[in-house]
C-alpha atoms as a PDB file:
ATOM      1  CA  UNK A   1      41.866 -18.864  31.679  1.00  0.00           C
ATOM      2  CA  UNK A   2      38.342 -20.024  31.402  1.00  0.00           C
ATOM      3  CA  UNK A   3      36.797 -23.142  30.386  1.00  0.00           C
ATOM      4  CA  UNK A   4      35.103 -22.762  27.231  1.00  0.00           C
ATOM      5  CA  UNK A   5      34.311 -26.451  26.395  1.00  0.00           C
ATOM      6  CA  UNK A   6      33.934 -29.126  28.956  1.00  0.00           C
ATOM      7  CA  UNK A   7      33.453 -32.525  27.924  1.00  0.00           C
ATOM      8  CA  UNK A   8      33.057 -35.256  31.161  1.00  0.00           C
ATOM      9  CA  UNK A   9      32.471 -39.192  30.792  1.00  0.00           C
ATOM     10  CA  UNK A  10      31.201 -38.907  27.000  1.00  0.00           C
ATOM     11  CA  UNK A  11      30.373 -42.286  25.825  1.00  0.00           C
ATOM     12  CA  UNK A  12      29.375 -42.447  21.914  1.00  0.00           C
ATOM     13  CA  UNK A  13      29.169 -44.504  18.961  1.00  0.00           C
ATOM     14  CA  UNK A  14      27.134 -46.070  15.895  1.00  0.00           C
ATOM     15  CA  UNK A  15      24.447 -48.155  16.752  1.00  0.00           C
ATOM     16  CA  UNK A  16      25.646 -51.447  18.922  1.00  0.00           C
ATOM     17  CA  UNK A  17      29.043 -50.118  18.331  1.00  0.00           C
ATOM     18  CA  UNK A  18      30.521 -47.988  20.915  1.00  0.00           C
ATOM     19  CA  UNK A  19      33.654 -46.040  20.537  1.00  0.00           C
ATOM     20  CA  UNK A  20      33.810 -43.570  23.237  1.00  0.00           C
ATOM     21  CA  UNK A  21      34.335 -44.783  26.321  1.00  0.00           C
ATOM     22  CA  UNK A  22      34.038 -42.173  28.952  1.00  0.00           C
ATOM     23  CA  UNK A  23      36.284 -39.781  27.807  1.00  0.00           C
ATOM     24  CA  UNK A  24      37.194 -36.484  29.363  1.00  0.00           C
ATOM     25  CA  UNK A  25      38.854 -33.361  27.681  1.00  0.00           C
ATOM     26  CA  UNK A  26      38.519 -29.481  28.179  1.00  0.00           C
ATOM     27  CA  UNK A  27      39.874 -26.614  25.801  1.00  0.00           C
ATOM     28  CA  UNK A  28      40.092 -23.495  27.449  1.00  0.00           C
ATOM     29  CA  UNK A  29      39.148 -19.801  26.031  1.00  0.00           C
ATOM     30  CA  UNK A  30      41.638 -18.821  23.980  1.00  0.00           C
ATOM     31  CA  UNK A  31      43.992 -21.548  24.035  1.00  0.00           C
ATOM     32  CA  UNK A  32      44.232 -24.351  20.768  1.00  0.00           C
ATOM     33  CA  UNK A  33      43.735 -28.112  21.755  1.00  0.00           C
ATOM     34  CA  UNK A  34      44.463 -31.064  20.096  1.00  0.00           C
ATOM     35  CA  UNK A  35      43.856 -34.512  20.014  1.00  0.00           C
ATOM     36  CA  UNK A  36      46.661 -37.417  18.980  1.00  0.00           C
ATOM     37  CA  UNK A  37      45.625 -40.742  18.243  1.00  0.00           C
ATOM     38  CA  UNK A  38      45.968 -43.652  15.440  1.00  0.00           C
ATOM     39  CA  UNK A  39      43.694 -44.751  13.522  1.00  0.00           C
ATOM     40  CA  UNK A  40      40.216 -46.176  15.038  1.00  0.00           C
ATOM     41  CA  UNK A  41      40.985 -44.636  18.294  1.00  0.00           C
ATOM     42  CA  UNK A  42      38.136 -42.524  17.962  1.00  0.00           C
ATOM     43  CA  UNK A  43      39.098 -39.543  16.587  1.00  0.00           C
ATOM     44  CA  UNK A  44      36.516 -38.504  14.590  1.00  0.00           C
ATOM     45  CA  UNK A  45      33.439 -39.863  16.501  1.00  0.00           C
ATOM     46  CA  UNK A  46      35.013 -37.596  19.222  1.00  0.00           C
ATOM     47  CA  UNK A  47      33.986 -34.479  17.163  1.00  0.00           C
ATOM     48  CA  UNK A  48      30.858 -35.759  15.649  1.00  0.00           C
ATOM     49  CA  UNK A  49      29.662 -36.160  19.276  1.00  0.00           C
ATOM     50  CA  UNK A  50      30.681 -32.594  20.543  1.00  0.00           C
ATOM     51  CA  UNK A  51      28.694 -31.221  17.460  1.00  0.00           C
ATOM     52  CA  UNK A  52      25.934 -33.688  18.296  1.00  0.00           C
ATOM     53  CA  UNK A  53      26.261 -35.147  15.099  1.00  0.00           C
ATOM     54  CA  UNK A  54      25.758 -38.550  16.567  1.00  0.00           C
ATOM     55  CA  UNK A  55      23.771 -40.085  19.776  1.00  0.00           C
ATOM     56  CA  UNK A  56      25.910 -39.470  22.853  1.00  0.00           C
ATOM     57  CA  UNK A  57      25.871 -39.925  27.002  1.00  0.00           C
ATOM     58  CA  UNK A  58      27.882 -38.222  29.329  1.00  0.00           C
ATOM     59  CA  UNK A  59      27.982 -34.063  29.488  1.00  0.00           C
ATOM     60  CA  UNK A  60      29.009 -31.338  27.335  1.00  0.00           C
ATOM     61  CA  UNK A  61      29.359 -28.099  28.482  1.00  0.00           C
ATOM     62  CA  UNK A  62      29.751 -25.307  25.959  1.00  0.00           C
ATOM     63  CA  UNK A  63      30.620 -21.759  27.933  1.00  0.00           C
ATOM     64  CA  UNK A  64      28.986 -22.965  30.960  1.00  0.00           C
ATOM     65  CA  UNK A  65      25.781 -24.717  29.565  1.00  0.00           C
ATOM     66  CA  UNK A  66      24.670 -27.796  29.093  1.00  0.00           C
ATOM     67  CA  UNK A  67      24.626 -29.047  24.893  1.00  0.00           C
ATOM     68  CA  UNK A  68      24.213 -32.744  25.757  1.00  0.00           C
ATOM     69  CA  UNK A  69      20.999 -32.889  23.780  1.00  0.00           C
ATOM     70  CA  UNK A  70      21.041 -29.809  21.685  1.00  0.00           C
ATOM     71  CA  UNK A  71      20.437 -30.250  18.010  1.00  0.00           C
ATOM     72  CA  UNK A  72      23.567 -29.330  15.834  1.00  0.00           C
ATOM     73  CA  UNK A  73      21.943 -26.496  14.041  1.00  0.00           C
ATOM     74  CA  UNK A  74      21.754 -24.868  17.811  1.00  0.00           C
ATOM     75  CA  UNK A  75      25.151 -25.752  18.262  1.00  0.00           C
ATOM     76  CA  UNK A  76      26.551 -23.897  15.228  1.00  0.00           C
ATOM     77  CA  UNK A  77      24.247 -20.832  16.886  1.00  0.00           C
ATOM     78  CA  UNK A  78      25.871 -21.118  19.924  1.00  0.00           C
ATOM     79  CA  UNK A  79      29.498 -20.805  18.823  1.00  0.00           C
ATOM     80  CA  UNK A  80      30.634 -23.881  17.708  1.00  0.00           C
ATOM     81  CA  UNK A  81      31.456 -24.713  13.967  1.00  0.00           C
ATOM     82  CA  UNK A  82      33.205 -27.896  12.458  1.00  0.00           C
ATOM     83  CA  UNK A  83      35.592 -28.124   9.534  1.00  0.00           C
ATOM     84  CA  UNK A  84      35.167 -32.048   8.969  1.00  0.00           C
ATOM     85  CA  UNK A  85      37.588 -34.735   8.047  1.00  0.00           C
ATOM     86  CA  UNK A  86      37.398 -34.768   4.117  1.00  0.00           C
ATOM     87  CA  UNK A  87      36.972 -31.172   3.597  1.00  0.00           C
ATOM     88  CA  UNK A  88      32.697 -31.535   3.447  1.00  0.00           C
ATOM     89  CA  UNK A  89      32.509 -29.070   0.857  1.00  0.00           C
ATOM     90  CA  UNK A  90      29.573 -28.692  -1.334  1.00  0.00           C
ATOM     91  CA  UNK A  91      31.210 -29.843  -4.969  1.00  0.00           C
ATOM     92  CA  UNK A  92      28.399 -28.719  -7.067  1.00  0.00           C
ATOM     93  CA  UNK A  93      28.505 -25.251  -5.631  1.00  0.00           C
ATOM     94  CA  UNK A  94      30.946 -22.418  -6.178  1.00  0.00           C
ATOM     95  CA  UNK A  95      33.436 -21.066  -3.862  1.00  0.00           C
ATOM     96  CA  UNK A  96      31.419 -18.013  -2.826  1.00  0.00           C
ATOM     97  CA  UNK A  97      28.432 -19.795  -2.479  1.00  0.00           C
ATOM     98  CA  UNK A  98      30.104 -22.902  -0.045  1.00  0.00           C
ATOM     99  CA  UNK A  99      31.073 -19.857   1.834  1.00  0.00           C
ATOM    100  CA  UNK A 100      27.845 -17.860   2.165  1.00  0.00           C
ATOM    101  CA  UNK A 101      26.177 -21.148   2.964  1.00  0.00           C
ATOM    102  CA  UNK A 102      28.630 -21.008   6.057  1.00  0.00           C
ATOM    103  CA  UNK A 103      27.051 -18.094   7.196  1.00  0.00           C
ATOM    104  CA  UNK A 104      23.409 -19.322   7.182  1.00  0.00           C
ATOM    105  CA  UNK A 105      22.927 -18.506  10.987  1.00  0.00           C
ATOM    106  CA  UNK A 106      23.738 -15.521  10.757  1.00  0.00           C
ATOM    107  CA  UNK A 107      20.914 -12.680  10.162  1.00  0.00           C
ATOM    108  CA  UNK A 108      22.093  -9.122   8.258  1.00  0.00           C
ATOM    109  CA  UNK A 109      23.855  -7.951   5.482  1.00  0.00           C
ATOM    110  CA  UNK A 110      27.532  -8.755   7.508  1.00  0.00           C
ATOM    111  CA  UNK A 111      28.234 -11.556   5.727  1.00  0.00           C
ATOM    112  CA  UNK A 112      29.664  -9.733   2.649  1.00  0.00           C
ATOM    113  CA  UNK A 113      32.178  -8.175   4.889  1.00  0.00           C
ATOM    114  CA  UNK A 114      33.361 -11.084   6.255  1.00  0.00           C
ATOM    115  CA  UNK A 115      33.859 -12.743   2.470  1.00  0.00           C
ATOM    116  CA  UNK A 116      35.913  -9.856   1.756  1.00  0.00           C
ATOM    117  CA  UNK A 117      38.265 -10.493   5.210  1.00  0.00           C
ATOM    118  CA  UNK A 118      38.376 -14.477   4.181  1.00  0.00           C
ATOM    119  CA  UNK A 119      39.264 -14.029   0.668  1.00  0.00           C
ATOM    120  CA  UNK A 120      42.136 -11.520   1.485  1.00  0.00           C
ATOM    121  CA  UNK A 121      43.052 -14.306   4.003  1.00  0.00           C
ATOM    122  CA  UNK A 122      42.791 -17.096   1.398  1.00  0.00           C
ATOM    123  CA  UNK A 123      43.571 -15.146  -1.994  1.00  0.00           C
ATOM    124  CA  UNK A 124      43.398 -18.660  -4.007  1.00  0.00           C
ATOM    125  CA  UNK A 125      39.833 -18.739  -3.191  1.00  0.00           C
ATOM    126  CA  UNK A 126      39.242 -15.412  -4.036  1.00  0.00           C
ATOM    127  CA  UNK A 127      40.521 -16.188  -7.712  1.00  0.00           C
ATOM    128  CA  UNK A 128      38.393 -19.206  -7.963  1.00  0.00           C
ATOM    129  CA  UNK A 129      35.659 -17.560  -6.241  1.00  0.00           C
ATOM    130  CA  UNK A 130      33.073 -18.605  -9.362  1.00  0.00           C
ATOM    131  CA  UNK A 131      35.120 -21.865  -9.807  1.00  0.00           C
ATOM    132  CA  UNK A 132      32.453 -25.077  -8.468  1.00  0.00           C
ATOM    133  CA  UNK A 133      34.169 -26.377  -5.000  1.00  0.00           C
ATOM    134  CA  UNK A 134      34.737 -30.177  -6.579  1.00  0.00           C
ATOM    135  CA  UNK A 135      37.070 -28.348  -9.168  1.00  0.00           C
ATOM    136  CA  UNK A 136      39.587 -26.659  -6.548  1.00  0.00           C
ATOM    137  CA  UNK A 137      42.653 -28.970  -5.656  1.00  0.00           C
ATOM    138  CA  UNK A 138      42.893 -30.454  -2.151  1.00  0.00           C
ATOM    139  CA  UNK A 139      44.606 -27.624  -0.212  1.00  0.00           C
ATOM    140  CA  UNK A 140      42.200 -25.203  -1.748  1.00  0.00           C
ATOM    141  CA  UNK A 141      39.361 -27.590  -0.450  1.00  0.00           C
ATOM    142  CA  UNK A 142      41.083 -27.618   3.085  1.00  0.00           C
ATOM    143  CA  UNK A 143      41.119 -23.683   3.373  1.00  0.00           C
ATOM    144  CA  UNK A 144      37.644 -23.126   1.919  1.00  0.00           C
ATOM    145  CA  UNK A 145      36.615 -25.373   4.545  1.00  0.00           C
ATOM    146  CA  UNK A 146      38.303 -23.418   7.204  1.00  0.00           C
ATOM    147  CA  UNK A 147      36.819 -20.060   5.370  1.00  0.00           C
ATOM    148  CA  UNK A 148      33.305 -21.457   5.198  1.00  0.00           C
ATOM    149  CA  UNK A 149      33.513 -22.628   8.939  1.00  0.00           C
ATOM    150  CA  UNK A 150      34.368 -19.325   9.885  1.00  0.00           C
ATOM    151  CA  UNK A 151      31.798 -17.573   8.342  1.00  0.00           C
ATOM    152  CA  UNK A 152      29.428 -18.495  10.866  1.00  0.00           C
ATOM    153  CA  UNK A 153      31.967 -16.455  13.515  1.00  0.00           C
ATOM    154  CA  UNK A 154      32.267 -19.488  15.891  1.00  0.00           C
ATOM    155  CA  UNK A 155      33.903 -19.474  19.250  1.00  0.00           C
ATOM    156  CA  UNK A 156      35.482 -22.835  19.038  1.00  0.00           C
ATOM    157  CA  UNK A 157      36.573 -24.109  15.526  1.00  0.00           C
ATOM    158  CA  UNK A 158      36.913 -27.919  15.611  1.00  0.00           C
ATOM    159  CA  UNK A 159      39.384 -29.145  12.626  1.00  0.00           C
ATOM    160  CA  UNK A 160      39.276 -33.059  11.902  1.00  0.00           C
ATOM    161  CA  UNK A 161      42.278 -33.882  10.407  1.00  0.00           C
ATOM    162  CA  UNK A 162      43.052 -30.550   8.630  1.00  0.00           C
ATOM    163  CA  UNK A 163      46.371 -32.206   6.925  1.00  0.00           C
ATOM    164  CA  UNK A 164      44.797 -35.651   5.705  1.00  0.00           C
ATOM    165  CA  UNK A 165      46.003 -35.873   1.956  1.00  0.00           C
ATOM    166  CA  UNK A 166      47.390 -33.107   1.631  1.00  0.00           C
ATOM    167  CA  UNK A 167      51.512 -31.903   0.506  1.00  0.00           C
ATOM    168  CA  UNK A 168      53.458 -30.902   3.089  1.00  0.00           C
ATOM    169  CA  UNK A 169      54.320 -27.331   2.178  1.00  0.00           C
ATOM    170  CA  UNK A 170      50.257 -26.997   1.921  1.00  0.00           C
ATOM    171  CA  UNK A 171      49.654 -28.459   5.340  1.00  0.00           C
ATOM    172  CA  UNK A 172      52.101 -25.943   7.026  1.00  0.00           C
ATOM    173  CA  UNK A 173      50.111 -23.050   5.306  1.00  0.00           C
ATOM    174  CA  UNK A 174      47.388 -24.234   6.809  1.00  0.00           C
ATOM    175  CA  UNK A 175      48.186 -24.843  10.339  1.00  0.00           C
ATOM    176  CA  UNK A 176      50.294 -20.981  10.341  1.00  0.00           C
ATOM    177  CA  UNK A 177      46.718 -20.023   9.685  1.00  0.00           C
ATOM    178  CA  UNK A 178      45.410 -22.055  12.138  1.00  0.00           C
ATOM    179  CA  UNK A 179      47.992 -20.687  14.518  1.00  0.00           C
ATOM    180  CA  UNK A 180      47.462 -16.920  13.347  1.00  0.00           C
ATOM    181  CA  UNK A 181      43.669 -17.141  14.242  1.00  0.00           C
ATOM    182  CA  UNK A 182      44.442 -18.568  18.015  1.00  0.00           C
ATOM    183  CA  UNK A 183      46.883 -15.490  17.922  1.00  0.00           C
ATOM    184  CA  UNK A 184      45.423 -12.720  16.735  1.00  0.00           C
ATOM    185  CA  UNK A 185      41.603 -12.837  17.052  1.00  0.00           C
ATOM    186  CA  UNK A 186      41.811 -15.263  20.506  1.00  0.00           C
ATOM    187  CA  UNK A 187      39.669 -18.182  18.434  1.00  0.00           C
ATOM    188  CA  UNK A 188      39.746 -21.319  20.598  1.00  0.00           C
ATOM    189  CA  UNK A 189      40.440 -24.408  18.555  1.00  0.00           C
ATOM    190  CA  UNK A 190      39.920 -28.168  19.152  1.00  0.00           C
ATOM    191  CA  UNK A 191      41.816 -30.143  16.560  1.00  0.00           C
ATOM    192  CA  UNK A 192      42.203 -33.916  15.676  1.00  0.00           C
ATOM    193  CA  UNK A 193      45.528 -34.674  13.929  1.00  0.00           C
ATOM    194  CA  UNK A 194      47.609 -37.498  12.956  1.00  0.00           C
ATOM    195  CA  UNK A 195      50.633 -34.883  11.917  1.00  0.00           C
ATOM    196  CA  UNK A 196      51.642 -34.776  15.590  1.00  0.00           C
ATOM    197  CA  UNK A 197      54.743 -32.673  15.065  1.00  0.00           C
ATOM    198  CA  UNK A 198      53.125 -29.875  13.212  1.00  0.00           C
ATOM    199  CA  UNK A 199      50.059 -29.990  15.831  1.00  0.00           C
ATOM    200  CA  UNK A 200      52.055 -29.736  18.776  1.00  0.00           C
ATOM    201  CA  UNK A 201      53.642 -26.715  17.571  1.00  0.00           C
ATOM    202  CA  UNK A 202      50.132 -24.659  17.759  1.00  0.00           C
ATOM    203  CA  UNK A 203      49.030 -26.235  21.042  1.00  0.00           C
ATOM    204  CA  UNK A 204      48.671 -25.365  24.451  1.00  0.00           C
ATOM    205  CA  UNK A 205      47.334 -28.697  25.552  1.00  0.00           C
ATOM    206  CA  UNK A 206      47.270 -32.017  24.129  1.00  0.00           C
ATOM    207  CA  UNK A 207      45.294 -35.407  24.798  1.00  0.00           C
ATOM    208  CA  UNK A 208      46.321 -38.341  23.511  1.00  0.00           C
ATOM    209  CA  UNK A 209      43.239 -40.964  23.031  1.00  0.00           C
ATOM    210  CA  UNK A 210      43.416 -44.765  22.450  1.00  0.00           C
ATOM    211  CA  UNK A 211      40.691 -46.899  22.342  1.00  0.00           C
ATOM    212  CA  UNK A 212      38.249 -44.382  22.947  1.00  0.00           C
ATOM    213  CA  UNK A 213      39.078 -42.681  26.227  1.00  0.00           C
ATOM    214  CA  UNK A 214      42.090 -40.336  26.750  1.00  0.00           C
ATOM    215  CA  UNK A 215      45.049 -42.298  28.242  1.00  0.00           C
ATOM    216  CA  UNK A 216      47.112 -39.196  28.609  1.00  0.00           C
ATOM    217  CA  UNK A 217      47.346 -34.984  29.020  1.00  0.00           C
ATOM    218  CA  UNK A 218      48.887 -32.043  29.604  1.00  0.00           C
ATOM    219  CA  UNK A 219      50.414 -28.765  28.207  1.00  0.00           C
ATOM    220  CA  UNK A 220      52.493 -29.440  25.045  1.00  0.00           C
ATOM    221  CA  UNK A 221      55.303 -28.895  26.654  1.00  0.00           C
ATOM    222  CA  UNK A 222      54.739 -32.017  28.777  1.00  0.00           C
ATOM    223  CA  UNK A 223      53.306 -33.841  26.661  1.00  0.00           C
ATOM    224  CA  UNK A 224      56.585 -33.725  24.569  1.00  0.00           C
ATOM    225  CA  UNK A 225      58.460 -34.873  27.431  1.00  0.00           C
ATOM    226  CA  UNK A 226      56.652 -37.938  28.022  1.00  0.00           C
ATOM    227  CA  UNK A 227      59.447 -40.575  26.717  1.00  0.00           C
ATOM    228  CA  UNK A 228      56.051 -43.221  25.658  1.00  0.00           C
ATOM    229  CA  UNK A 229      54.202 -40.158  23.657  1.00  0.00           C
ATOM    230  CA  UNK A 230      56.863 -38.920  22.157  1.00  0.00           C
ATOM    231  CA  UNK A 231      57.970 -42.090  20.726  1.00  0.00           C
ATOM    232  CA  UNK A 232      54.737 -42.825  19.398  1.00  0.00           C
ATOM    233  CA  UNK A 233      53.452 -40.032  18.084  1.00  0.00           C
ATOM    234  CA  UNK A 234      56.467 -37.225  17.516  1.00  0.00           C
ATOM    235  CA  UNK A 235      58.845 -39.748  16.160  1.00  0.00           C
ATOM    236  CA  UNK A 236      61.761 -39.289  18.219  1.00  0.00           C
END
């Protein structure tokens, strides 16, 4: 299996602050990722910087090339499309037009046929496909997410905390879905997730990141034999 993003010694942060600290992690063509950490451990900055998002040192290789110091708009072009912690949707703007604007980098009439595919995948949004984003409830929010970030056909879907306020019954929807995309159309996904259990279960690797560099990794099968990770982030 192939390499499809490569990230080596990535050091990041916000101004004098610096959160990543030479971190290393790889997700493979194909394959889902995920990332385990608490709280402050750098999570998010993590996917801000591989979206270039924020100022960042080190290397990123997407599919062989070099996107240290590409703009984000080129990144989306490339392949790569984000589906933020907090949902990001546009509140003032209905469903169908949150996801069109998903598809902005994309030239063609193709779009329309892909909003078909994503509402039959997501029939809630199809109902409320008139309804203004800010009205939908939180799970509705998640998924239109998901369907907006797709719409721009990405290689790599990054998901920041896909499960964050959400009911339990909702965030196993979501993360079949997730699951169902890696499976059926080959979509390689990086995601960030405090709901270790559930993450695991999609995975084919797993890094675990404190303090802003990755402290341990493997396949999620090892990973959830490691007696320290387990303890501390599977619960048992």
């Amino acid at each position: 299996m192939s390499v499809l993003l490569e990230v080596t010694d990535l050091v990041a942060g916000y101004g004098a602050v610096q959160v990543l600290r030479g971190l290393d992690l790889s997700v493979n063509e194909g394959e889902v990722s995920v990332i385990l950490g608490a709280n402050g451990a750098g999570k998010t900055t993590t996917m801000r910087a591989i979206s270039g998002m924020i100022q960042r040192n080190g290397a990123v290789r997407f599919g062989g090339e070099d996107i240290t110091h590409t703009s984000p708009n080129d990144i989306v072009k490339l392949g790569i499309a984000q589906v933020p912690q907090g949902r990001g949707t546009f509140t003032d703007l209905s469903v169908s037009d949150n996801m069109r604007a998903g598809a902005y980098v994309r030239k063609g009439g193709a779009a329309q046929a892909d909003l078909d595919e994503w509402y039959e995948i997501f029939p809630r949004l199809q109902e409320r496909r008139d309804q203004k984003a800010g009205s939908l409830s939180g799970g509705e929010q998640q998924m239109l997410a998901i369907a907006r970030a797709m719409m721009s056909r990405p290689k790599l879907l990054l998901c920041d905390e896909p499960s964050l306020g959400l009911a339990p019954i909702i965030t196993q929807e979501l993360f079949a879905i997730l699951g169902r995309l890696n499976a059926e159309r080959g979509l390689s996904i990086l995601v960030v997730e405090q709901n270790a259990n559930l993450a695991v279960k999609i995975a084919h690797s797993v890094f675990v990141l404190e303090t802003g560099s990755i402290v341990a990794s493997g396949t999620a099968e090892d990973i959830a034999k490691d007696d320290s990770v387990r303890k501390a982030y599977l619960g048992y």
